[in-house]
Protein backbone atom coordinates (compact mmCIF):
# COMPACT_ATOMS: atom_id res chain seq x y z
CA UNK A 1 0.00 0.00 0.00
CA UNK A 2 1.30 3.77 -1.12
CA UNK A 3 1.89 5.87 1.54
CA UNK A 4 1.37 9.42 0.54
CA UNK A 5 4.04 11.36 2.49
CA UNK A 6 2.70 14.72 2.53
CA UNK A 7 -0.36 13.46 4.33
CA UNK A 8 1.24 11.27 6.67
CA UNK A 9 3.25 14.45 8.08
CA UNK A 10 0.27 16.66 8.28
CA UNK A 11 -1.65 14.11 10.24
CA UNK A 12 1.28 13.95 12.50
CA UNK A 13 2.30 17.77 12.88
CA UNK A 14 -1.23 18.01 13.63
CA UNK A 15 -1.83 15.14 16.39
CA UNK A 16 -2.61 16.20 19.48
CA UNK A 17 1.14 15.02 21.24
CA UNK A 18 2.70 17.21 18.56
CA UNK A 19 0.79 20.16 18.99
CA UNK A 20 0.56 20.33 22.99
CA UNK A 21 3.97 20.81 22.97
CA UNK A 22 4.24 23.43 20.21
CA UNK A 23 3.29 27.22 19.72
CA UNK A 24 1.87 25.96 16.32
CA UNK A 25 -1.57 25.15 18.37
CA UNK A 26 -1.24 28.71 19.52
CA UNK A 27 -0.95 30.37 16.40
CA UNK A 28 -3.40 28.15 14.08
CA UNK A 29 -5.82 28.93 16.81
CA UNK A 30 -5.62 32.71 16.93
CA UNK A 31 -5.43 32.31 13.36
CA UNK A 32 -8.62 30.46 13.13
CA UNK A 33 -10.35 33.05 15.29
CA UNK A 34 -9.03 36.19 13.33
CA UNK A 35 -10.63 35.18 10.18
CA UNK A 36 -13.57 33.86 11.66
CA UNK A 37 -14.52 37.03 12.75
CA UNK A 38 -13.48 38.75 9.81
CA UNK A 39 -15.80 36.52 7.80
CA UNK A 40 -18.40 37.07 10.59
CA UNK A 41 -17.99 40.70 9.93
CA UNK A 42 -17.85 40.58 6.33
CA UNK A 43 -21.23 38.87 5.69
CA UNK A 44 -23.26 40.87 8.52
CA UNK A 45 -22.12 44.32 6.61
CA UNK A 46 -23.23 43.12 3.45
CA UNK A 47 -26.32 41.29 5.58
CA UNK A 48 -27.14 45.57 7.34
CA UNK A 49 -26.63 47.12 4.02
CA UNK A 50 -28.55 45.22 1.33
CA UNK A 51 -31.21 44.61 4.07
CA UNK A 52 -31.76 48.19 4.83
CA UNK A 53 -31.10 49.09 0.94
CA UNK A 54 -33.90 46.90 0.30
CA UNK A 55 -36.30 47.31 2.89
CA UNK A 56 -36.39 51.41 2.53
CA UNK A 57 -36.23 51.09 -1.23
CA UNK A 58 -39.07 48.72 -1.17
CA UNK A 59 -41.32 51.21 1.36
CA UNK A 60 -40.66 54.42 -1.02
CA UNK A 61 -41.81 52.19 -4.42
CA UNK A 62 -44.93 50.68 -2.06
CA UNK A 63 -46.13 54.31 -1.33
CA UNK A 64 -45.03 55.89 -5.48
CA UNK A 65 -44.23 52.52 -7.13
CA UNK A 66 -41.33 51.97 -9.61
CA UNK A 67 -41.84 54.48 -12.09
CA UNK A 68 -44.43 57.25 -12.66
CA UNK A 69 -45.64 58.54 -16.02
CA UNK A 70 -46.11 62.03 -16.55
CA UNK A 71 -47.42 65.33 -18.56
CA UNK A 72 -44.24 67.28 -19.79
CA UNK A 73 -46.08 70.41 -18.27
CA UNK A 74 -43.51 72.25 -16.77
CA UNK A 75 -46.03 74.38 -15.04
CA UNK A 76 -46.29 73.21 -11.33
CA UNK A 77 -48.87 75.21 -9.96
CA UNK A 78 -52.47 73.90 -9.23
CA UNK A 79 -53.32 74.78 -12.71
CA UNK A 80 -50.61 72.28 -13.87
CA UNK A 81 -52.42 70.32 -17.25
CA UNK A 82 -53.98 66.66 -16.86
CA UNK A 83 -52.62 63.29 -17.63
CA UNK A 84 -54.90 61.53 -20.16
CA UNK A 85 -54.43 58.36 -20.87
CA UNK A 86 -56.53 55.99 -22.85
CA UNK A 87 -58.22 52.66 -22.11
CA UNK A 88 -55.76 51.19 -24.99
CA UNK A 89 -52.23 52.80 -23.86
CA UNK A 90 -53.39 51.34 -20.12
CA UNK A 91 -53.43 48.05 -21.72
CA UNK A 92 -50.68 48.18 -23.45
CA UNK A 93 -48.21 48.96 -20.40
CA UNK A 94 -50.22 46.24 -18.34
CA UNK A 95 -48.97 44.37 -21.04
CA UNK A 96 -44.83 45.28 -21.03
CA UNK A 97 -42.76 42.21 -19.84
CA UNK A 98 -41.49 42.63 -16.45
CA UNK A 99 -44.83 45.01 -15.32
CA UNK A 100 -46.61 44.00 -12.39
CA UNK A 101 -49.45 46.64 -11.55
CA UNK A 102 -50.38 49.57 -13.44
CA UNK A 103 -53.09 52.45 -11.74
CA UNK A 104 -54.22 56.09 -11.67
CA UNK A 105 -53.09 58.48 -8.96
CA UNK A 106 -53.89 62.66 -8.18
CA UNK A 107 -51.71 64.18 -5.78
CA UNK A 108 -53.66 68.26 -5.31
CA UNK A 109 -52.67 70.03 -2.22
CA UNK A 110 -55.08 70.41 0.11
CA UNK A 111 -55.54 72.07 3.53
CA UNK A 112 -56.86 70.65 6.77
CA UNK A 113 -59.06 72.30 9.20
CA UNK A 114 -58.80 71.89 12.92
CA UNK A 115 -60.64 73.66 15.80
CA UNK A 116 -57.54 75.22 16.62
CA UNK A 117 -55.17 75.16 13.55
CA UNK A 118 -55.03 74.55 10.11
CA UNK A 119 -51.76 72.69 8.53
CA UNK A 120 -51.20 72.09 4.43
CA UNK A 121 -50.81 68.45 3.54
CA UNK A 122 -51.01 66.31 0.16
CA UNK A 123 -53.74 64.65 -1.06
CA UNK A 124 -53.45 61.50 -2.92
CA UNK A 125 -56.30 60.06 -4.81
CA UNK A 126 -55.35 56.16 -5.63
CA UNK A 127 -57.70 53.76 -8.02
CA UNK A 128 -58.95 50.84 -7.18
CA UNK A 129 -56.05 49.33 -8.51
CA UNK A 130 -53.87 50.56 -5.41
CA UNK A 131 -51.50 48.32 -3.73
CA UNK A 132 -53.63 46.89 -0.86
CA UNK A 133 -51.00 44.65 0.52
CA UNK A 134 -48.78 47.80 1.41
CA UNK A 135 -50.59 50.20 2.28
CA UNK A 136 -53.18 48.26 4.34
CA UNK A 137 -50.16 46.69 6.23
CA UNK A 138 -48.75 50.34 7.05
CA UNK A 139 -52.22 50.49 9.01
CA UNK A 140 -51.60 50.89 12.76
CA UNK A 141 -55.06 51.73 13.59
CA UNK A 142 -58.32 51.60 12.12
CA UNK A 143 -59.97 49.72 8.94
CA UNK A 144 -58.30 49.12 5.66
CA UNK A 145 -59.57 51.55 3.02
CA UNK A 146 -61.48 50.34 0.29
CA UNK A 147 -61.39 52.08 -3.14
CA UNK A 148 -64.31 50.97 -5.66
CA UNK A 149 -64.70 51.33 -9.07
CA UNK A 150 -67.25 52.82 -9.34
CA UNK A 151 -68.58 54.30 -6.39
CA UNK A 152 -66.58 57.00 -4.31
CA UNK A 153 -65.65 56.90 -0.61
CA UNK A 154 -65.00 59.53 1.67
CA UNK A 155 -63.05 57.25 3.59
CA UNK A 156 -59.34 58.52 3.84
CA UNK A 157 -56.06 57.49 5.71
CA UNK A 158 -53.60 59.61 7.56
CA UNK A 159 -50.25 58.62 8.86
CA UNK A 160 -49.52 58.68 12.79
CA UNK A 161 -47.68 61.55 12.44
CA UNK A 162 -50.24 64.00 11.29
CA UNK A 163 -52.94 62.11 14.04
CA UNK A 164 -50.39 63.02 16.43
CA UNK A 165 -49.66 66.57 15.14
CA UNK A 166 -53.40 67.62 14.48
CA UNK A 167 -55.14 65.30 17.51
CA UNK A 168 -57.27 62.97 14.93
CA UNK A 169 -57.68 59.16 15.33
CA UNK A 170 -59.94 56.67 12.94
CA UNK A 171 -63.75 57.53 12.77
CA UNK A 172 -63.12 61.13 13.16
CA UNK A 173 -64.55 64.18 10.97
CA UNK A 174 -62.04 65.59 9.06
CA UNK A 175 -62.18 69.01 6.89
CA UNK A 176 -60.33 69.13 3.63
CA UNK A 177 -60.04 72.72 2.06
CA UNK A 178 -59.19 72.29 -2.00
CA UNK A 179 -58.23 75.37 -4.42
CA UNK A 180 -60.47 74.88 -7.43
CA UNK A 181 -58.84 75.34 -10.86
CA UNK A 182 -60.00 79.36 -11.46
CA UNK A 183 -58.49 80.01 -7.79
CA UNK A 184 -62.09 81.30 -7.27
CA UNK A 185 -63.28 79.84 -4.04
CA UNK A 186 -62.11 77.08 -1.77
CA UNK A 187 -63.89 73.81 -2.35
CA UNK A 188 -64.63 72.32 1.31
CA UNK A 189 -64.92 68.50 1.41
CA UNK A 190 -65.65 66.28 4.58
CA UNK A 191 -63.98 62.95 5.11
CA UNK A 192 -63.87 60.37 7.33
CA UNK A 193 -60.53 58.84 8.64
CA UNK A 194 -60.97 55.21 8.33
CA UNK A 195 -57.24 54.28 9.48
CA UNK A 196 -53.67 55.69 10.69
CA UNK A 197 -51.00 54.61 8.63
CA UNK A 198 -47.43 54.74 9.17
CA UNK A 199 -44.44 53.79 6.41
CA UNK A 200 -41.28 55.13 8.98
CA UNK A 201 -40.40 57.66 5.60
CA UNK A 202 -40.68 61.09 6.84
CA UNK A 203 -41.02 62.73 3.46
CA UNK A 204 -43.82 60.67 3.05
CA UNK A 205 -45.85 60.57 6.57
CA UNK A 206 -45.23 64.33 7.23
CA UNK A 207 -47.14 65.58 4.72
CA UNK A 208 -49.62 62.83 2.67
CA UNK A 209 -53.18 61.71 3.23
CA UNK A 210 -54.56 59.19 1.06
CA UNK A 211 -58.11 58.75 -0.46
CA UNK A 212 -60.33 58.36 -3.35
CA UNK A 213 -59.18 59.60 -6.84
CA UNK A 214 -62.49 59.91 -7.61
CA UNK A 215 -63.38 63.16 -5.68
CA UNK A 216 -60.11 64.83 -6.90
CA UNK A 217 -61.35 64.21 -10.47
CA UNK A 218 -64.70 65.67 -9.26
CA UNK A 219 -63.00 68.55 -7.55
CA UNK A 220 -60.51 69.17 -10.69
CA UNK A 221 -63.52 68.43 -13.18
CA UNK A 222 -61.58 65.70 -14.74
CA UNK A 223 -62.79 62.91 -16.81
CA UNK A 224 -61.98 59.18 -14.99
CA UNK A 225 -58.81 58.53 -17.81
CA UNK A 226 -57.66 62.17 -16.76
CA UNK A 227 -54.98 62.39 -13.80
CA UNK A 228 -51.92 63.61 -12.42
CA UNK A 229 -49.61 60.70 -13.14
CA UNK A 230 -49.91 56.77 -13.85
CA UNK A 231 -48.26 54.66 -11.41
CA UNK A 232 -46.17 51.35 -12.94
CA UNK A 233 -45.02 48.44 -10.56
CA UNK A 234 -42.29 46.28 -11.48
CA UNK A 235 -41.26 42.49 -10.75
CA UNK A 236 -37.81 42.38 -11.56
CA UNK A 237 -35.92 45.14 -10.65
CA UNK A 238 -32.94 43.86 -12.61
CA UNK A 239 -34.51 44.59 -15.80
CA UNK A 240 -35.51 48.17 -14.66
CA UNK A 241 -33.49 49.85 -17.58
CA UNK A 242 -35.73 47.90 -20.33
CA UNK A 243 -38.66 48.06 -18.63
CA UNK A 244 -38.16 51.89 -18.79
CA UNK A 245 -37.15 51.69 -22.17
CA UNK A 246 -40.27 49.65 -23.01
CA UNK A 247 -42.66 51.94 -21.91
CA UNK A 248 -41.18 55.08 -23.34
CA UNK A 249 -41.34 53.47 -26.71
CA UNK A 250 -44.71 53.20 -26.50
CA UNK A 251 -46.00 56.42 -24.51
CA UNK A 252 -46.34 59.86 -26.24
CA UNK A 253 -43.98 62.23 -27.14
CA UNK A 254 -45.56 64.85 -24.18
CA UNK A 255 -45.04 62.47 -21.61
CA UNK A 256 -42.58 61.18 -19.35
CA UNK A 257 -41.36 58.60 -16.84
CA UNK A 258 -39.52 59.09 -13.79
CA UNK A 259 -38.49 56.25 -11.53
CA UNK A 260 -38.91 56.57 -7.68
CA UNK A 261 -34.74 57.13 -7.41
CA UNK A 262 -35.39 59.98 -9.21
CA UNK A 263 -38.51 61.01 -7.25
CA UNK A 264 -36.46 60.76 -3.54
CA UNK A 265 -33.28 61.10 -5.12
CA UNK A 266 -32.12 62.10 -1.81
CA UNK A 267 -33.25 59.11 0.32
CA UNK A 268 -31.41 57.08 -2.88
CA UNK A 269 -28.14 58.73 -2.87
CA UNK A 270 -27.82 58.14 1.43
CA UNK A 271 -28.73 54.60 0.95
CA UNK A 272 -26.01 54.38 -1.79
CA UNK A 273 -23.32 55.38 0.64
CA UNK A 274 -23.80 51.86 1.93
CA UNK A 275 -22.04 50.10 -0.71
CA UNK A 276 -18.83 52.58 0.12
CA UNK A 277 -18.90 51.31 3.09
CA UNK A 278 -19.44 48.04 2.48
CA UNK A 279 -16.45 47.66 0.24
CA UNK A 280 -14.57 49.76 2.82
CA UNK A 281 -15.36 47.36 5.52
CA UNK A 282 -15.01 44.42 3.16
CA UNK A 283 -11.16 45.64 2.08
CA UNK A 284 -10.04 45.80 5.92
CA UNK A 285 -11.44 42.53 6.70
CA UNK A 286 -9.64 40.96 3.71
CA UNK A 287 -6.60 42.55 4.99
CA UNK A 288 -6.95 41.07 8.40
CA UNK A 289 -7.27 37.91 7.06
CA UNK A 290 -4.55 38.18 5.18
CA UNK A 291 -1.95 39.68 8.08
CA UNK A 292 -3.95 36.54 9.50
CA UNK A 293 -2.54 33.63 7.14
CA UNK A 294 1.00 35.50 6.43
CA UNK A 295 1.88 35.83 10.00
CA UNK A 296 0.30 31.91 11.03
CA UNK A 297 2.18 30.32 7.80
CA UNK A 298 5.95 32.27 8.46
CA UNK A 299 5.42 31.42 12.64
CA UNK A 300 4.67 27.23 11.56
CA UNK A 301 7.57 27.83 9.18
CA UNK A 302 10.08 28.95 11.21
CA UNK A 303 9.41 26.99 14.48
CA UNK A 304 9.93 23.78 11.46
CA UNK A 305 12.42 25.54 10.14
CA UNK A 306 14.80 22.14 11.19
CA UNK A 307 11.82 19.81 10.06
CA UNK A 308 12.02 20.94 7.08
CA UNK A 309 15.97 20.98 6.62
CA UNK A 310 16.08 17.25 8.00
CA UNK A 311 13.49 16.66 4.98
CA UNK A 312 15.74 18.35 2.20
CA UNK A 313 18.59 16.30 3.43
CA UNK A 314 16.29 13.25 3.20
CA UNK A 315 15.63 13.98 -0.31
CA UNK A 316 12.29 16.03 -0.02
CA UNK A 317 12.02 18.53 -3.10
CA UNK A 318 11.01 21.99 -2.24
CA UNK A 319 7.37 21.24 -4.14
CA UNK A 320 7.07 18.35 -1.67
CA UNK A 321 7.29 20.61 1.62
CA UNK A 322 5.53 23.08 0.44
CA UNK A 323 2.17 20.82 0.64
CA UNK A 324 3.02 20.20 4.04
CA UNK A 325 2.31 24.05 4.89
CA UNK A 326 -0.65 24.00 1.85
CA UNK A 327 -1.79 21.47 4.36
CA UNK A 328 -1.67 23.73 7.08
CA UNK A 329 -3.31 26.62 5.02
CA UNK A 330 -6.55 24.28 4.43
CA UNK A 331 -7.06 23.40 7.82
CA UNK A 332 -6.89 26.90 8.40
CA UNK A 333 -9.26 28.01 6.05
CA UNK A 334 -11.77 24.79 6.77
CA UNK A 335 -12.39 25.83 10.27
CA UNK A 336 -12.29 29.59 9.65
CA UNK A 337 -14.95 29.33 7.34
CA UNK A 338 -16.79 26.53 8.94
CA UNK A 339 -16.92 28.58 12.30
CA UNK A 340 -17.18 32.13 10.47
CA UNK A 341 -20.83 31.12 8.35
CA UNK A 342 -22.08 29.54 11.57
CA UNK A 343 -21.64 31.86 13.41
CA UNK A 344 -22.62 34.64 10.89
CA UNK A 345 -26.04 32.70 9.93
CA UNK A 346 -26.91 32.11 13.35
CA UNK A 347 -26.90 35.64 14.09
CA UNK A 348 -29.04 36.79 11.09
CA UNK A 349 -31.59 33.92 11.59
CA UNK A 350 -31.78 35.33 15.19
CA UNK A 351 -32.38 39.14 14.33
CA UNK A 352 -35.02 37.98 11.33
CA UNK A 353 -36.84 36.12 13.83
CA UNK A 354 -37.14 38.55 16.96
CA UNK A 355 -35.66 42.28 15.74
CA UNK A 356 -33.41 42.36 18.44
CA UNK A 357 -31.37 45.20 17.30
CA UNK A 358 -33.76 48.41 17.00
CA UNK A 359 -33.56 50.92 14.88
CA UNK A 360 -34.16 54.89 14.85
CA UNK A 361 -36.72 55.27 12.24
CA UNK A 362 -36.41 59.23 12.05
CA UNK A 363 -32.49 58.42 11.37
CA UNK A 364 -33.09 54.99 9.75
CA UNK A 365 -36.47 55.05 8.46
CA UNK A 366 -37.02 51.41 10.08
CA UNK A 367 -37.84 50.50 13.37
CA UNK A 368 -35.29 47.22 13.42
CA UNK A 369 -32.03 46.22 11.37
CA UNK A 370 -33.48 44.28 8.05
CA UNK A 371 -31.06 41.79 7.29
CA UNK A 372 -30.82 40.54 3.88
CA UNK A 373 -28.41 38.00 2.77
CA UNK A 374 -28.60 36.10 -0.71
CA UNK A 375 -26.82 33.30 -1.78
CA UNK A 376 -24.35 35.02 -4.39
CA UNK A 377 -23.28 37.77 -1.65
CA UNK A 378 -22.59 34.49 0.70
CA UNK A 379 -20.67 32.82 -1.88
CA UNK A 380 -18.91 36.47 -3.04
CA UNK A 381 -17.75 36.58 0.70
CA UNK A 382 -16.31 33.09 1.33
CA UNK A 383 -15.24 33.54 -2.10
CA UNK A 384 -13.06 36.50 -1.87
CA UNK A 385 -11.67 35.32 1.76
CA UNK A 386 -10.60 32.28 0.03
CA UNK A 387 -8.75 33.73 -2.93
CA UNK A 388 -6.66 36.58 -1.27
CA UNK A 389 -5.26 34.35 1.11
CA UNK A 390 -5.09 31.50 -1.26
CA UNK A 391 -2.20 34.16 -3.24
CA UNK A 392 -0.02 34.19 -0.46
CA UNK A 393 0.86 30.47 -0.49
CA UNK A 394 3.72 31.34 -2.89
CA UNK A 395 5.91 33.24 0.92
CA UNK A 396 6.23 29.67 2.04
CA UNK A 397 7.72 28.12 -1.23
CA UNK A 398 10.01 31.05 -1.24
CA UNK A 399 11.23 30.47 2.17
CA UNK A 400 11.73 26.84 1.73
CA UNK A 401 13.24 27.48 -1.58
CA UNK A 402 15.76 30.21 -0.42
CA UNK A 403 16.94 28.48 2.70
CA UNK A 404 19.68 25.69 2.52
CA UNK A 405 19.40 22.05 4.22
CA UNK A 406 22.31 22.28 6.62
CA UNK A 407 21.38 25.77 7.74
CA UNK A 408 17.58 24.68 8.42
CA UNK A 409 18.97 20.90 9.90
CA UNK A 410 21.60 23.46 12.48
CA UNK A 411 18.13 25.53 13.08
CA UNK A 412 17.37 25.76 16.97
């Protein structure tokens, strides 16, 4: 039976009489735990930043949806020109690849009348072909609102932060002051709140109460295809840019599409600064774990630094030792990563389950840390921790290759 020599050295560098009696156990341990916890790091930054990427992105195109198709009508006052858009073109972007949910929306300022006070707000006026599932699950208190077809409702929803600011909770009377078109008169509507609503985004729960597009239309004398922009829901954000591209092609010359980035471009570019840090984070970790291997490797080299002269003068070629320490390098790496993606999965299973860590949702716009991990970022991770120490496996051929038997075989 072939003995394979490489092996049978490993196994008995690596037996416990050997290493109890050697700093080697020493130094693959703190090795072990360095890159661990690098990896641990490493996964729960991209874990925080991807999760709360996706979780505010995801609230912001819930409340305005992907993209929103508008008049070119550069003239935002109250007067500003209706969308109208026929039965056929509605189809037709229902239709695009990729589209999800299509639907009518006003937005007409509007101002609300207390005993005391009066504040100026948004009204939005959604179809019936709203997102139910999230704005009904922003609902904190009260009913869901119900938009039908056909027949209006005076039914609206305000978020917690107005109810708080103005002293109204569901069932109450509300009065809605509207500027008609020829800035004659105030129009004076009465509504009923049928729910509080919070979304955590304070550009959008400051200043927006949502209700029936129908009275809007009635208010700015509009037929039902007439409105301030159409609302389009994606599936796939990964095909955003054709999706776009697809429904310009087919749109009018006098209209135009923004996406929600564009919309909050200033919520977008903060959550961007996430992936500079991410990358900055992921660099020093990679460097850890590479001070990590270098120093581990050179300390199990020199304290063999005899070994391996004893082994030259054997006969051992310098390709031939040099597995020894590849040895070493795997069982490294095995229970780095083993520990490092326990560890690191553990933890985000834990904070998806009960929210430990809590957020600041004025600073955040969540109330918890929204971990999202998917399988490519995992793999990326474990990936790149692999491959930048995996490059440094050429210091201990050079050491073994540079140093001469008797000098290593004299080594004490």
């Amino acid at each position: 039976m072939k003995i394979n020599f490489e092996r049978f050295i490993v196994k008995k560098l690596h037996s416990n009489e050997i290493l109890n009696n050697s700093i080697s156990d020493s130094i693959l341990k703190i090795s072990i735990f360095g890159i661990s916890i690098s990896l641990v790091i490493m996964i729960l930054t991209i874990a925080c930043g991807i999760g709360l990427q996706n979780e505010i992105s995801n609230k912001i195109t819930g409340f305005t949806s992907d993209f929103q198709i508008s008049n070119m009508d550069f003239d935002n006052t109250i007067n500003k020109k209706p969308l109208e858009i026929s039965e056929n073109l509605f189809s037709e972007i229902k239709k695009i690849n990729n589209v999800t949910n299509v639907k009518r929306q006003i937005t007409k300022n509007t101002i609300i009348k207390t005993k005391n006070d009066i504040d100026g707000l948004v009204f939005k006026g959604i179809d019936e072909n709203f997102d139910e599932n999230f704005i009904n699950n922003k609902i904190i208190e009260g009913k869901k609102l119900i938009i039908d077809k056909d027949i209006p409702n005076n039914s609206i929803l305000i978020s917690k932060s107005i109810s708080s600011k103005l002293n109204f909770n569901s069932l109450d009377t509300v009065i809605l002051l509207f500027q008609d078109q020829k800035k004659i008169k105030p129009i004076i509507k009465k509504f009923v709140v049928e729910g509080v609503f919070t979304t955590g985004i304070k550009e959008i729960d400051d200043i927006y109460v949502i209700g029936d597009i129908k009275y809007l239309q009635k208010i700015n004398k509009w037929d039902s295809n007439q409105c301030t922009s159409v609302e389009v829901s994606i599936n796939n954000d990964r095909n955003r840019k054709k999706t776009r591209y697809d429904i310009e092609s087919i749109i009018p010359y006098n209209f135009y599409v923004l996406s929600s980035s564009e919309i909050y471009s200033e919520i977008y570019e903060w959550i961007n600064l996430f992936n500079q840090n991410i990358k900055f984070i992921i660099t020093i970790m990679l460097i850890i774990c590479i001070v990590n291997i270098t120093c581990s490797i050179i300390s199990i080299i020199v304290e063999r630094l005899k070994m391996i002269g004893i082994l030259k003068i054997l006969g051992s070629n310098n390709t031939s030792i040099s597995k020894i320490f590849f040895s070493n390098w795997i069982f490294i790496m095995k229970r780095s990563l083993f520990f490092g993606n326990t560890i690191s999965l553990i933890l985000i299973l834990i904070q998806k389950k009960f929210n430990i860590l809590k957020l600041n949702p004025e600073n955040y716009y969540v109330n918890y840390l929204p971990l999202n991990l998917s399988i490519n970022n995992f793999l990326l991770v474990n990936t790149l921790t692999i491959a930048s120490s995996l490059l440094l496996l050429f210091i201990p051929y050079i050491i073994i290759k540079k140093t001469e038997a008797y000098q290593m075989s004299n080594f004490e």
